[in-house]
Protein backbone atom coordinates (compact mmCIF):
# COMPACT_ATOMS: atom_id res chain seq x y z
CA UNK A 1 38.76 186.55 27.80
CA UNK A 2 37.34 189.02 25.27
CA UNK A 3 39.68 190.86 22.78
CA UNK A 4 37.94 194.01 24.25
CA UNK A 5 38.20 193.13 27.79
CA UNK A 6 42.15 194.08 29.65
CA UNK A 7 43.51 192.94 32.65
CA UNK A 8 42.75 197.49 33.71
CA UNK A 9 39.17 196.33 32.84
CA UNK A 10 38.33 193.53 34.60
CA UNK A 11 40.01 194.58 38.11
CA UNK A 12 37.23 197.56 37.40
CA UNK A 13 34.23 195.69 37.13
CA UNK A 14 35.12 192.84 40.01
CA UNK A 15 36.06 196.19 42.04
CA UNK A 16 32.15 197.46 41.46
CA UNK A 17 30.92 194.02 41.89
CA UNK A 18 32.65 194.06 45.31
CA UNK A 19 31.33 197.53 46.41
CA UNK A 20 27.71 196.58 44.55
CA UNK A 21 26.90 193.03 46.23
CA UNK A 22 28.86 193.05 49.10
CA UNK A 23 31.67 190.66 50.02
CA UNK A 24 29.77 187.99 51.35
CA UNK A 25 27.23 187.76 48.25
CA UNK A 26 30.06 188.38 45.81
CA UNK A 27 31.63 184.28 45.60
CA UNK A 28 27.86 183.17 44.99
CA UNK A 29 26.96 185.98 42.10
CA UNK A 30 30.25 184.48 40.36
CA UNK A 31 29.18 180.92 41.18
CA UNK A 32 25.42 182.45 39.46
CA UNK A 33 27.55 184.09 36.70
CA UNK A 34 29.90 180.74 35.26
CA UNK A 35 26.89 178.72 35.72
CA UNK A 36 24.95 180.90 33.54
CA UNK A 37 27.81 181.41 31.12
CA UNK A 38 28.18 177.69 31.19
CA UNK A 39 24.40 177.64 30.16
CA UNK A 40 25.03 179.61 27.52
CA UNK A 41 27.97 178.53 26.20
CA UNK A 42 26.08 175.26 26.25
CA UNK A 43 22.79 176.85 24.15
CA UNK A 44 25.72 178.38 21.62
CA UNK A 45 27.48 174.66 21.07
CA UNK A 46 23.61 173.08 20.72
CA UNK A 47 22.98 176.07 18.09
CA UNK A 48 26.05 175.31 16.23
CA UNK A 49 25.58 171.83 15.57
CA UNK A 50 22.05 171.74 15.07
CA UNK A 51 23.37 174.33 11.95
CA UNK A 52 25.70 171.99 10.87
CA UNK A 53 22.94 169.00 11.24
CA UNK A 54 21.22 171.34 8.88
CA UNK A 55 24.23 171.38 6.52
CA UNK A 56 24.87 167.86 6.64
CA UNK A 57 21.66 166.65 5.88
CA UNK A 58 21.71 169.38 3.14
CA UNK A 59 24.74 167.51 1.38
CA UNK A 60 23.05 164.06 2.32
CA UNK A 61 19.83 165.41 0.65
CA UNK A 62 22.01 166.39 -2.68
CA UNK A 63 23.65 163.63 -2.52
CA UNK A 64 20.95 161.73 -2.77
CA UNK A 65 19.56 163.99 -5.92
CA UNK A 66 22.49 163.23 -8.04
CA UNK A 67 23.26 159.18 -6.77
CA UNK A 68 19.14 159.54 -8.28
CA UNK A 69 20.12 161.10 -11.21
CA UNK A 70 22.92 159.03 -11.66
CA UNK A 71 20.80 155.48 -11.28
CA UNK A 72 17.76 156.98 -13.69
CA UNK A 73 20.50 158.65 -16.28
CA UNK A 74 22.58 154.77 -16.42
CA UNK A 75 24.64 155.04 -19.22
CA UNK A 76 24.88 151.21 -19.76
CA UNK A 77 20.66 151.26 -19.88
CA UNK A 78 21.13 153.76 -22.70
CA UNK A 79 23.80 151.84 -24.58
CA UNK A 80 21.94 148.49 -24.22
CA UNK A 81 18.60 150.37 -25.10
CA UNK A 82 20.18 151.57 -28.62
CA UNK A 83 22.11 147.88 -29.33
CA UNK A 84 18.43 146.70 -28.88
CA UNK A 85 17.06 149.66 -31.84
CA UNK A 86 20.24 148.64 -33.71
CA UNK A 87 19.90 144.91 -33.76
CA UNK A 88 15.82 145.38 -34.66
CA UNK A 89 16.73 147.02 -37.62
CA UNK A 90 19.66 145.16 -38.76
CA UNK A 91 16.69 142.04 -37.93
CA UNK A 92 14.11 144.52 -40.03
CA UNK A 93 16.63 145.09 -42.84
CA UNK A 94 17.39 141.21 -43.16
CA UNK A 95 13.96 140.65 -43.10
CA UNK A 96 12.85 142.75 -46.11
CA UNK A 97 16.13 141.59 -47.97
CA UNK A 98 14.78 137.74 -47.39
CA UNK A 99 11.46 139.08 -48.62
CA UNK A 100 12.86 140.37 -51.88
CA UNK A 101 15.08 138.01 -52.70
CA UNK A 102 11.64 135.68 -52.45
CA UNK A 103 9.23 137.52 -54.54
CA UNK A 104 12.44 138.02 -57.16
CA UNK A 105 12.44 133.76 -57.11
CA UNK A 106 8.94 134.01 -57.37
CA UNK A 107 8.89 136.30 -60.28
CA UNK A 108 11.82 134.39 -61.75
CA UNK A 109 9.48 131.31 -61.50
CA UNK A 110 5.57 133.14 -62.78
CA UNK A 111 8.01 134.49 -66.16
CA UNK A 112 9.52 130.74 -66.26
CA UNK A 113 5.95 129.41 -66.37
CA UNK A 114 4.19 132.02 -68.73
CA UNK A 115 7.73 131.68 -70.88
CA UNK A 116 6.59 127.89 -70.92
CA UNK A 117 2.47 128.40 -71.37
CA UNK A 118 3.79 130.66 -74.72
CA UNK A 119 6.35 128.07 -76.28
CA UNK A 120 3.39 125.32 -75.41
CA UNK A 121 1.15 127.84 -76.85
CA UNK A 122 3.36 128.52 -79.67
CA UNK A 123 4.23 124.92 -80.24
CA UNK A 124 0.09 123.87 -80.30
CA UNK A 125 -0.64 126.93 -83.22
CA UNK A 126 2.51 125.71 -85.12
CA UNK A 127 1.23 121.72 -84.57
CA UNK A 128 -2.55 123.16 -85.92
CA UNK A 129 -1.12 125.00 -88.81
CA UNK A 130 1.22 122.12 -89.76
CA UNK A 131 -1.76 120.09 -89.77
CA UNK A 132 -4.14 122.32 -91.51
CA UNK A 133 -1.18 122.04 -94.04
CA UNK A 134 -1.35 118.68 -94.37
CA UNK A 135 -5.61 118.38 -94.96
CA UNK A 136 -5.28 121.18 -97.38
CA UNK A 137 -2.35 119.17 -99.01
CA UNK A 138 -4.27 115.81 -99.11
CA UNK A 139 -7.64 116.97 -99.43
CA UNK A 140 -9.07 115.62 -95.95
CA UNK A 141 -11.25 117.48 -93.50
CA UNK A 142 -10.94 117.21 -90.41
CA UNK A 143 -13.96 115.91 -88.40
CA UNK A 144 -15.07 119.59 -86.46
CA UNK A 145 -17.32 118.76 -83.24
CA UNK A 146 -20.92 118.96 -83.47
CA UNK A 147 -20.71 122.10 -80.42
CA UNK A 148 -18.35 124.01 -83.00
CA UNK A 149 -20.51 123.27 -86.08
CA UNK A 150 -23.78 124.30 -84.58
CA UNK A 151 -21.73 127.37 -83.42
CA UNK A 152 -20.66 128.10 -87.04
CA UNK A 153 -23.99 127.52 -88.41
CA UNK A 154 -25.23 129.80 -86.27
CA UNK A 155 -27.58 127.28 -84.43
């Protein structure tokens, strides 16, 4: 019963019913009247739960969002994605340290040679002078090829 329906209030109304339909109608209007309040009960239970369908699928739906979220945002994707940047530059950085330390060998090697071109250079002047040394100190001239003499002649 109704919080605003009394015991006073109900003998009432089945009192008018009575006087309304008539004895004889009066046990099938109340069989009419639960089967329609059955109906509707019925139509209120099938509204309720179709709502909370709605809210279910609701939750399912943003549940789904942030499992989505979750998968895309992976937190071990992102930490293997920057050990991957980190280990190509640590691989970048040995790189151009392999790279110097060769063209400093190389360099190293180019001053070695031109250090040994100047002493052989060095070595050939002094070995010229020494003998031009010598001829001046004996008297002898040296035999000068006939390209160079027709050079100095002017030929």
């Amino acid at each position: 019963m109704s919080p605003g329906i009394g015991m006073p209030e109900l003998l009432v109304v089945l009192v008018l019913a009575l006087v309304v339909v008539g004895p004889q109608q009066l046990p099938v209007m109340m069989r009419k009247v639960g089967q329609m309040m059955a109906q509707a009960r019925a139509m209120a239970k099938d509204f309720q739960n179709s709502f909370e369908e709605i809210g279910r699928e609701t939750e399912l739906s943003e549940l789904r969002r942030e499992i989505e979220a979750l998968k895309q945002s992976n937190p071990v994707n992102e930490i293997g994605g920057e050990l991957n940047k980190a280990a190509r530059a640590a691989q970048d950085d040995d790189i151009r340290q392999l790279k110097m330390k060769q063209v400093e060998k190389d360099q190293a090697v180019l001053e070695a040679a031109k250090a040994d071109k100047l002493a052989a250079l060095e070595q050939a002047d002094a070995d010229t002078s020494a003998g031009v040394d010598d001829e001046a100190a004996t008297g002898e001239d040296t035999p000068v090829p006939q390209k160079h003499a027709d050079q100095i002649k002017g030929r």
